[in-house]
Protein backbone atom coordinates (compact mmCIF):
# COMPACT_ATOMS: atom_id res chain seq x y z
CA UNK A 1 -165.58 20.33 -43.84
CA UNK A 2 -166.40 22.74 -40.82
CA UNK A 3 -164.22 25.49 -40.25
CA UNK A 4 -164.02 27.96 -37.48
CA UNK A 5 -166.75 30.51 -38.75
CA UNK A 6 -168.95 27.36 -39.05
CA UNK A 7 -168.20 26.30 -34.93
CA UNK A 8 -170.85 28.02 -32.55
CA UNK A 9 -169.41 29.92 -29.87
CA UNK A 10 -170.48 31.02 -26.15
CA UNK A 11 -173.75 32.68 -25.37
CA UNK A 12 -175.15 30.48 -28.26
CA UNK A 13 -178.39 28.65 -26.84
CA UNK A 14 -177.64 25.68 -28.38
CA UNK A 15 -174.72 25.43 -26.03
CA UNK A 16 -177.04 25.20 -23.53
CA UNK A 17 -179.58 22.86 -24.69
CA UNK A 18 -180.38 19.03 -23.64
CA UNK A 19 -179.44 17.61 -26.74
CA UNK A 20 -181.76 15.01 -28.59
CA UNK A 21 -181.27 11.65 -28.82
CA UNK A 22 -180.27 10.38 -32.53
CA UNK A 23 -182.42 7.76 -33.86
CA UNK A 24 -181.09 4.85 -35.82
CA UNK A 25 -180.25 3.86 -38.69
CA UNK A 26 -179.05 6.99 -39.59
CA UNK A 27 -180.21 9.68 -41.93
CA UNK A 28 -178.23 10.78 -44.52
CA UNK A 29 -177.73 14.06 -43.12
CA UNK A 30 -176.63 12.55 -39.58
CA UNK A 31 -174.02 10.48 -41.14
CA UNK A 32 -172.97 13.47 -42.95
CA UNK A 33 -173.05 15.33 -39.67
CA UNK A 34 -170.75 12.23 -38.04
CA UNK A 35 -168.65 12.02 -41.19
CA UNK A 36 -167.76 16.48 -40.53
CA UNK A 37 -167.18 16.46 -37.23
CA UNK A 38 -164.35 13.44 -37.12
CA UNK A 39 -162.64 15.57 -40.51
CA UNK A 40 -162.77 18.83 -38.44
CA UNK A 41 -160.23 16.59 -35.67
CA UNK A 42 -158.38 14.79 -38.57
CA UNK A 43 -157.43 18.00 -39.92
CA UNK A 44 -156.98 20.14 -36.79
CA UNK A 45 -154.46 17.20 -35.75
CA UNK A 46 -152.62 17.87 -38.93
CA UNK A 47 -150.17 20.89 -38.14
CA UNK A 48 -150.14 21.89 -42.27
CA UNK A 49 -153.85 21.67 -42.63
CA UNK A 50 -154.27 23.05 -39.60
CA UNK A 51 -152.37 26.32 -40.36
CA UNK A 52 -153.84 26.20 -44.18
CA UNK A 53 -157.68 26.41 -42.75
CA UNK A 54 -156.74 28.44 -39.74
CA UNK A 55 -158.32 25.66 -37.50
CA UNK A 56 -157.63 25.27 -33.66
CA UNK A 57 -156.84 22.04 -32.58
CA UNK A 58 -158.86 20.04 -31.31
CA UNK A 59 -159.19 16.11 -29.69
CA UNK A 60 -163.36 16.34 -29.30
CA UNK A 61 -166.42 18.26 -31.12
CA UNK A 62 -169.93 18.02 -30.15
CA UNK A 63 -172.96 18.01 -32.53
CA UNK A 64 -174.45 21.54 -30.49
CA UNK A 65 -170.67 22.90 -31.23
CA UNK A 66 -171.78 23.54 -34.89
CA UNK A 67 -175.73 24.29 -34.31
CA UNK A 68 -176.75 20.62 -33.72
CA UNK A 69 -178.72 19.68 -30.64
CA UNK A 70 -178.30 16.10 -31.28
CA UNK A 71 -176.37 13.54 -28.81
CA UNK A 72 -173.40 12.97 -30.88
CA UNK A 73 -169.51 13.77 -30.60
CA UNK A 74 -166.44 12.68 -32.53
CA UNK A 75 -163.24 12.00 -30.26
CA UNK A 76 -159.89 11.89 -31.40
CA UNK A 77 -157.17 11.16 -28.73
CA UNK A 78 -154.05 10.70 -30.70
CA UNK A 79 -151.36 8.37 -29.24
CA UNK A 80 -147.79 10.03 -28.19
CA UNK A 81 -146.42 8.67 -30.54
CA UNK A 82 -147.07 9.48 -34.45
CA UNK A 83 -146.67 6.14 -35.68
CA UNK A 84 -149.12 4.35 -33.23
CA UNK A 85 -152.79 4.40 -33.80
CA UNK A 86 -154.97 6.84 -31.73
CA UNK A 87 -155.86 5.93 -28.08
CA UNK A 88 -159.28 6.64 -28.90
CA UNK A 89 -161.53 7.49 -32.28
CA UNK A 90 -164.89 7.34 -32.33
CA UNK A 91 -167.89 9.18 -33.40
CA UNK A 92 -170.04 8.85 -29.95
CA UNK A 93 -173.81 9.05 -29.97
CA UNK A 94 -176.25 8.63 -27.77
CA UNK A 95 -173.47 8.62 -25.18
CA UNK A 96 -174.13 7.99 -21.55
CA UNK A 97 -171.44 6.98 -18.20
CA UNK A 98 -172.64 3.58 -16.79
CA UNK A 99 -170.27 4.45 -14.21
CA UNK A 100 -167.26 6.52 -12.71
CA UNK A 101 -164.43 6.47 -10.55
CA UNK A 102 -164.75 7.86 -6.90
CA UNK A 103 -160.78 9.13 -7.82
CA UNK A 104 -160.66 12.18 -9.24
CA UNK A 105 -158.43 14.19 -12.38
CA UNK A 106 -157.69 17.22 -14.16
CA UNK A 107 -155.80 18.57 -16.24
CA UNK A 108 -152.66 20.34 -15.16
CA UNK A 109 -153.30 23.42 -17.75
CA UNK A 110 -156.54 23.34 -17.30
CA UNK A 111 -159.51 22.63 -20.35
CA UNK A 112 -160.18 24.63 -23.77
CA UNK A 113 -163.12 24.20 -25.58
CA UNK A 114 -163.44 25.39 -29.85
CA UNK A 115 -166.47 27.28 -28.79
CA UNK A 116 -165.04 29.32 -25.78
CA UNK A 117 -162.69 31.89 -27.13
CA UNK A 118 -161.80 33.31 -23.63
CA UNK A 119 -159.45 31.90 -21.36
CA UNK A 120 -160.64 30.32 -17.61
CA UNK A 121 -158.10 29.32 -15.83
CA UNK A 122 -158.64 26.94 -12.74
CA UNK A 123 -158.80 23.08 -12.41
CA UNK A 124 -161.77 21.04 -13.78
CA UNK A 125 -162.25 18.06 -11.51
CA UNK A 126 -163.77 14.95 -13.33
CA UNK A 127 -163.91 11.41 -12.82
CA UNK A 128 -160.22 9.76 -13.40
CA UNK A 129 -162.09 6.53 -15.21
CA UNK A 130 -165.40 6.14 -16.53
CA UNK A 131 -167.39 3.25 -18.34
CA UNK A 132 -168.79 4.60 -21.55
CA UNK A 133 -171.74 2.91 -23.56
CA UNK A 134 -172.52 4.44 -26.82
CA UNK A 135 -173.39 3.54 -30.34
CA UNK A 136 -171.13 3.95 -33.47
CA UNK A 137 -172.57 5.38 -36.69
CA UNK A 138 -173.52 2.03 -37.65
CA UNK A 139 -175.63 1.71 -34.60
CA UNK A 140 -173.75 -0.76 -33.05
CA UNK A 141 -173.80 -0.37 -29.27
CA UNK A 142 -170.28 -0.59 -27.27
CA UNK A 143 -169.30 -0.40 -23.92
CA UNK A 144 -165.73 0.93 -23.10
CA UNK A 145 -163.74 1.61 -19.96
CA UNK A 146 -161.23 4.93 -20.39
CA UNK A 147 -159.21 6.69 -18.04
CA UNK A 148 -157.30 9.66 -17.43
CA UNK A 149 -156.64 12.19 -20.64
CA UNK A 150 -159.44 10.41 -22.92
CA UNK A 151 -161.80 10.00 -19.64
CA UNK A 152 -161.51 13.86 -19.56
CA UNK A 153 -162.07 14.44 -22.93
CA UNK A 154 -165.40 12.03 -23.09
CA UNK A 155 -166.66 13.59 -20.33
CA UNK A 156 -166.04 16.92 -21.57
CA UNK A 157 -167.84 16.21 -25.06
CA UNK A 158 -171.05 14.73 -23.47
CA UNK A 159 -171.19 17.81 -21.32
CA UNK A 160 -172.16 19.63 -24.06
CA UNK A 161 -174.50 17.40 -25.06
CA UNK A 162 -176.13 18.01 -21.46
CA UNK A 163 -175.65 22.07 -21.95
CA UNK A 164 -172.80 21.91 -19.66
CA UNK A 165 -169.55 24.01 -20.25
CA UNK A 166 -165.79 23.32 -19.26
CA UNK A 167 -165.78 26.60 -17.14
CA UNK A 168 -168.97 25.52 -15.07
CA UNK A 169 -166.76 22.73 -12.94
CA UNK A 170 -164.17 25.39 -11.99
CA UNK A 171 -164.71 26.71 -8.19
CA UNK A 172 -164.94 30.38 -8.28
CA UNK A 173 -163.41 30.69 -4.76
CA UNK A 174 -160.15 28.54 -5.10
CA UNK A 175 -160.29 27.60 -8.90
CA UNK A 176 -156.80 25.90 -8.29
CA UNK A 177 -158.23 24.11 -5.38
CA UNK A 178 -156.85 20.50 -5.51
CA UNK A 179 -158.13 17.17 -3.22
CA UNK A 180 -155.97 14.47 -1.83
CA UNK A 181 -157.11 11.82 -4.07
CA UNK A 182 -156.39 14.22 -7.13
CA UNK A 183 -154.47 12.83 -9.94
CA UNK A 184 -152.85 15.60 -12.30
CA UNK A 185 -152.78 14.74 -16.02
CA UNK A 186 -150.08 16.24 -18.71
């Protein structure tokens, strides 16, 4: 199971990096890597496991988050309630947007990330719905239409598969700068 000393923080490289595409079927070691990063959001979702491994929660990790420059991020949006299955859980790979709203979101509190410690406050502006394709760790391709909170957090993940970090969206002149079109999410 990965715990915080084990997730790679800013002013790594392989933060940076174009991440490489993962070839199927998969190795043994990539399912392994599939299999850790969904556990690390199982158990950060967990408020007694959380405090027991001094985790931070989290609802997305990227491969290059724990040294792996390979094109492949778990997501785990739970669903408000407890009882209900999550909105989204997947381990994405190979991930790519076949297509995205003109209409825009962010978050009103802005975006965290496990491997930025520091806080950057301002809005991140991202597409309100996408159309995801990507394969599951069995290979098998699928093609899924989100929006708002688990939009942001897909896009956010495959950023860092691109090298791409939270805080680069923000406008340094008016990082609170908000568009007429904007929708807010809680």
């Amino acid at each position: 199971m990965f715990l915080m000393k084990d997730i790679v923080r800013d002013g790594n490289k392989v933060l940076r990096q174009q991440a490489k595409k993962v070839n199927f079927p998969l190795s043994n070691e990539d399912k392994q890597l599939a299999k850790d990063l969904m556990e690390y959001l199982e158990v950060s979702q967990d408020p007694k496991l959380c405090k027991k491994y001094g985790l931070r929660a989290g609802v997305g990790l990227a491969a290059p988050q724990v040294g792996e420059s390979k094109m492949m991020a778990s997501v785990l949006v739970p669903a408000e309630d407890e009882d209900e299955s999550p909105i989204f859980k997947d381990v994405i790979i190979n991930p790519v947007i076949l297509s995205n709203s003109v209409q825009r979101c962010a978050l009103i509190e802005g975006e965290g990330c496990l491997s930025v410690d520091e806080d950057f406050e301002g809005y991140i502006h991202r597409s309100a719905r996408i159309t995801l394709k990507y394969q599951d760790v069995n290979g098998e391709e699928h093609t899924i239409r989100l929006k708002n909170y688990p939009a942001i957090v897909c896009q956010h993940e495959i950023d860092h598969l691109h090298g791409t970090l939270f805080y680069d969206h923000i406008d340094k002149e008016n990082p609170f700068s908000k568009k007429d079109n904007d929708l807010f999410v809680e």
